[in-house]
Structure formats: structure tokens, C-alpha cells
C-alpha atoms as a PDB file:
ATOM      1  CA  UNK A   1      57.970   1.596   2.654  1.00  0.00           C
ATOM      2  CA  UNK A   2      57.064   5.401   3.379  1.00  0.00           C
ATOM      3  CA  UNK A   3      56.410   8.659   0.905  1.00  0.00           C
ATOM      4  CA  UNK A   4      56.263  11.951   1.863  1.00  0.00           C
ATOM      5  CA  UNK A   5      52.271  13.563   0.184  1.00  0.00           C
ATOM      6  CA  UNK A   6      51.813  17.148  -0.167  1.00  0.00           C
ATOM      7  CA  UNK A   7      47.295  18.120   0.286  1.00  0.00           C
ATOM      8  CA  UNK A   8      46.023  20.983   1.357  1.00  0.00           C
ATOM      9  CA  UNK A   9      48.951  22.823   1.313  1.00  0.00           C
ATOM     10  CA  UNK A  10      51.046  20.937   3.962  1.00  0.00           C
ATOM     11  CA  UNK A  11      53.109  17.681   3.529  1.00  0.00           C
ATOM     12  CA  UNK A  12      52.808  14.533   5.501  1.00  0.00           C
ATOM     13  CA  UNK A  13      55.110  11.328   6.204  1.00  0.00           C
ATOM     14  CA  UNK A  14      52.881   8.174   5.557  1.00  0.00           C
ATOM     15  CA  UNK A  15      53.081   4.462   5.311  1.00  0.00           C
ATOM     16  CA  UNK A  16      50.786   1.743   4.604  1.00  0.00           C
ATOM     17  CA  UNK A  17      47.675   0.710   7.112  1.00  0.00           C
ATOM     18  CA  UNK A  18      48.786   4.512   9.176  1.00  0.00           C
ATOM     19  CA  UNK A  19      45.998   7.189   9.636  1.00  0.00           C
ATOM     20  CA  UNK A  20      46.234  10.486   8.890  1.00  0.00           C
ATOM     21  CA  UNK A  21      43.997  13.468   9.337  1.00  0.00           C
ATOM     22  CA  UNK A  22      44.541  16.010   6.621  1.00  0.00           C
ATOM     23  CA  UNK A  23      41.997  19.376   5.243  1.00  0.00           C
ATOM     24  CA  UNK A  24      38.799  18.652   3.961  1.00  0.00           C
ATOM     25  CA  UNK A  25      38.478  16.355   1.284  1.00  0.00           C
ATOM     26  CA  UNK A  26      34.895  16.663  -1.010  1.00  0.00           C
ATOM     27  CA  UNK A  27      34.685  12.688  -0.900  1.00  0.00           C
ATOM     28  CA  UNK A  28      32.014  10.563   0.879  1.00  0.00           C
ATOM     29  CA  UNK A  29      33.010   8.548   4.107  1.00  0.00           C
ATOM     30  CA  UNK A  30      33.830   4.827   2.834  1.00  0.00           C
ATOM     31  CA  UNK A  31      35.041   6.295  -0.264  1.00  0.00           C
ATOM     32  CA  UNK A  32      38.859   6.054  -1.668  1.00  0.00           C
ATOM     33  CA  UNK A  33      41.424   9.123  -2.496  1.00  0.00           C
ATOM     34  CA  UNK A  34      43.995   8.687  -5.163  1.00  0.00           C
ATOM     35  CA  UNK A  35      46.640  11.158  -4.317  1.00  0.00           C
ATOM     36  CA  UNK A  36      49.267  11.824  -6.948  1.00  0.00           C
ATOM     37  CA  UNK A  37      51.296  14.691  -5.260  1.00  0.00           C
ATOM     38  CA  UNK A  38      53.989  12.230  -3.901  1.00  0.00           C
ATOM     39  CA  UNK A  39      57.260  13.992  -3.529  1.00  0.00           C
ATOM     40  CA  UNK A  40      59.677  11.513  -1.965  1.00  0.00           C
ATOM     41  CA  UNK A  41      58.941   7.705  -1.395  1.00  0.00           C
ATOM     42  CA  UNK A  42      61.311   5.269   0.068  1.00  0.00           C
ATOM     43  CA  UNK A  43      61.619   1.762   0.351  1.00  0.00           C
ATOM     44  CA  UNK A  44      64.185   0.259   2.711  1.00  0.00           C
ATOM     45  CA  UNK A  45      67.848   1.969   1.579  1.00  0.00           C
ATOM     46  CA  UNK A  46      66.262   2.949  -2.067  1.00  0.00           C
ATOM     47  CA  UNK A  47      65.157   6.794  -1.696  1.00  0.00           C
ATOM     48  CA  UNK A  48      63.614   8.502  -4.593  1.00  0.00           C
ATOM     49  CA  UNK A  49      63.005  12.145  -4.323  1.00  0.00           C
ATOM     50  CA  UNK A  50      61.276  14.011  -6.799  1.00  0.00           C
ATOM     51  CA  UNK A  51      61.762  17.147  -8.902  1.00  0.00           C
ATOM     52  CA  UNK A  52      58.957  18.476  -7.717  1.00  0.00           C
ATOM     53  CA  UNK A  53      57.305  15.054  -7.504  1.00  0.00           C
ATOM     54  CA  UNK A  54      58.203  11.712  -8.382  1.00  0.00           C
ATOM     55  CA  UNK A  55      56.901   9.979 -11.765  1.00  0.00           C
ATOM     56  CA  UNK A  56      54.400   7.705 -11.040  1.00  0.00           C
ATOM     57  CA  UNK A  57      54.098   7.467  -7.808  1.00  0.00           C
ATOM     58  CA  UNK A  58      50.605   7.242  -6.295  1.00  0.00           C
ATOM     59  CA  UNK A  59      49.317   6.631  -2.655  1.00  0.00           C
ATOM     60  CA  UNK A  60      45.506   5.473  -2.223  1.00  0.00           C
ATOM     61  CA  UNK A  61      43.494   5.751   1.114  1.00  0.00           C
ATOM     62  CA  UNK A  62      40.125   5.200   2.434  1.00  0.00           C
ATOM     63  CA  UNK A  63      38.076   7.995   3.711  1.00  0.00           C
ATOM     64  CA  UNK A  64      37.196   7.215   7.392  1.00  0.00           C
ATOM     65  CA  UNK A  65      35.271   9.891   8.364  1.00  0.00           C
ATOM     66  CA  UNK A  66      35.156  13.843   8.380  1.00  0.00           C
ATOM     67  CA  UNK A  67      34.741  16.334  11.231  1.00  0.00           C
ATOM     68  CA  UNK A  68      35.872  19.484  12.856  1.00  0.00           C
ATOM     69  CA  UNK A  69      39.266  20.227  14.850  1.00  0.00           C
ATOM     70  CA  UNK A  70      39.465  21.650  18.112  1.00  0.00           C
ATOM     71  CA  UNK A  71      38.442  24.758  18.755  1.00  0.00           C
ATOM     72  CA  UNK A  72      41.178  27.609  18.666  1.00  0.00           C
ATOM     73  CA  UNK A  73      40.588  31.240  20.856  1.00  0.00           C
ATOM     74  CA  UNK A  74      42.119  34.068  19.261  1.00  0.00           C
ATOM     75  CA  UNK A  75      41.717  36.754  22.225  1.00  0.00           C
ATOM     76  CA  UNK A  76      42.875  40.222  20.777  1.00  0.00           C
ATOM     77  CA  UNK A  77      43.577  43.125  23.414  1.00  0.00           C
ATOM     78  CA  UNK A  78      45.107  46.754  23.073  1.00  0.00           C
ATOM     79  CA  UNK A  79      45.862  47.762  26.637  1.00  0.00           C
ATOM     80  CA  UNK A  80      44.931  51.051  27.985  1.00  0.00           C
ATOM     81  CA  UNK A  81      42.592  51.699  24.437  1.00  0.00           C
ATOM     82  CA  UNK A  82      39.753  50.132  25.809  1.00  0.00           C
ATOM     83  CA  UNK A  83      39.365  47.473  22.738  1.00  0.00           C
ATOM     84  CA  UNK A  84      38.907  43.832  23.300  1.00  0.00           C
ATOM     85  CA  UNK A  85      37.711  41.308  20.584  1.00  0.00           C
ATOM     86  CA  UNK A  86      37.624  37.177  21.206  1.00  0.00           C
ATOM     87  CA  UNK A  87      36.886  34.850  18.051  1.00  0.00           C
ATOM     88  CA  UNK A  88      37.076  30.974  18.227  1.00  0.00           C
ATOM     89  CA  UNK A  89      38.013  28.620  14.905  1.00  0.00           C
ATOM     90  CA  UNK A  90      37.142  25.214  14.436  1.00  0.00           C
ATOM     91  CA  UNK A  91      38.911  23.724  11.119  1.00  0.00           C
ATOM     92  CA  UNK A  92      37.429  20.478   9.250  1.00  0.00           C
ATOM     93  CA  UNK A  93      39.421  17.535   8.443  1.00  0.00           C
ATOM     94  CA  UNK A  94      39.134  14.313   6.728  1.00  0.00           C
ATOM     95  CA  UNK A  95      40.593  11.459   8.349  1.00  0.00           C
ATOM     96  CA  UNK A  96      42.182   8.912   6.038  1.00  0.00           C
ATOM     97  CA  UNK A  97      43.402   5.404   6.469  1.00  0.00           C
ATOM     98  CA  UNK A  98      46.810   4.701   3.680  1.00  0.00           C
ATOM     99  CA  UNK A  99      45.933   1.400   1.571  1.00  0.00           C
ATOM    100  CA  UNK A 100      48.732   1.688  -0.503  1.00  0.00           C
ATOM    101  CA  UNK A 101      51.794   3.707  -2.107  1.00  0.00           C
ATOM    102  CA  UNK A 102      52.630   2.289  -5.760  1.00  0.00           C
ATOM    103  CA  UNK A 103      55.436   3.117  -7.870  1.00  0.00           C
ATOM    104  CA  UNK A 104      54.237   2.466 -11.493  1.00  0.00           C
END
């Protein structure tokens, strides 16, 4: 059994006991995520796809841990113009561990 979640503003393919590292959730390490924005779950040949998302369905994990990405160099140059300019990103996640995805 698999369901395709939609947090943070991107959508992710999980299934029971997988990890998944997804943006920054505000809840403590050892602490569990109820996430209702399930828009397709299937089990075996039985597909359900939601209209946006489908009725019922939930998907809890545990929280694992948080922490920052790796770190991204954004290196802007205009030749000839004498302008340069170098930043650096580092994005927090939340790394999650899938319990369980329940159609009620």
C-alpha cells in the first residue's frame, strides 16, 4: 500500500516504515504528524485518486529529527560590468518515518 501526500508545497510517494525528508515541520523530534492532504492512495490493483484529495484518507509519521540541507551557491556575474555577487542557502527539513496510511 502507497499514497501520494502533498506538504510544503511539493508531493511525495510514500509507504509504510519508508523515510522521508520533507520542509520544516513546527513539531518536536519523537513527536507524530497527522497529515490529511492525501491525494491518491493505492492498495495492490485498487487505486483511488482524489478530487483534490481523497475522503478520509490519513497518513501518520514519527518525527525523527530536524536539520538543515546542503548548502546551495548561487554565484551571480555580469561580464565585462564589473559586478559579481555569491550567496549560499541552506534549507531546513524534517525527517519523518511513515507509521501508517488509513482509509477511514
Amino acid at each position: 500500500m502507497y499514497a501520494v501526500i502533498k506538504t510544503g508545497g511539493k508531493q511525495y510517494k510514500v509507504a509504510a516504515g519508508g523515510k522521508l525528508k520533507v520542509e520544516s515541520l513546527p513539531v518536536e523530534v519523537g513527536g507524530t504528524v497527522e497529515i490529511e492532504e492525501v491525494l491518491m492512495v493505492a492498495d495492490g490493483d485498487q487505486v483511488t485518486v482524489g478530487t483534490p484529495r481523497v475522503a478520509g484518507a490519513r497518513v501518520r509519521a514519527t518525527v525523527l529529527a530536524h536539520g538543515r540541507g546542503e548548502k546551495l551557491r548561487i554565484f551571480k556575474m555580469r561580464r565585462r560590468k564589473h559586478y559579481r555577487k555569491t550567496q549560499g542557502h541552506r534549507q531546513n527539513y524534517t525527517e519523518l518515518r511513515i507509521d501508517a496510511i488509513s482509509m477511514t
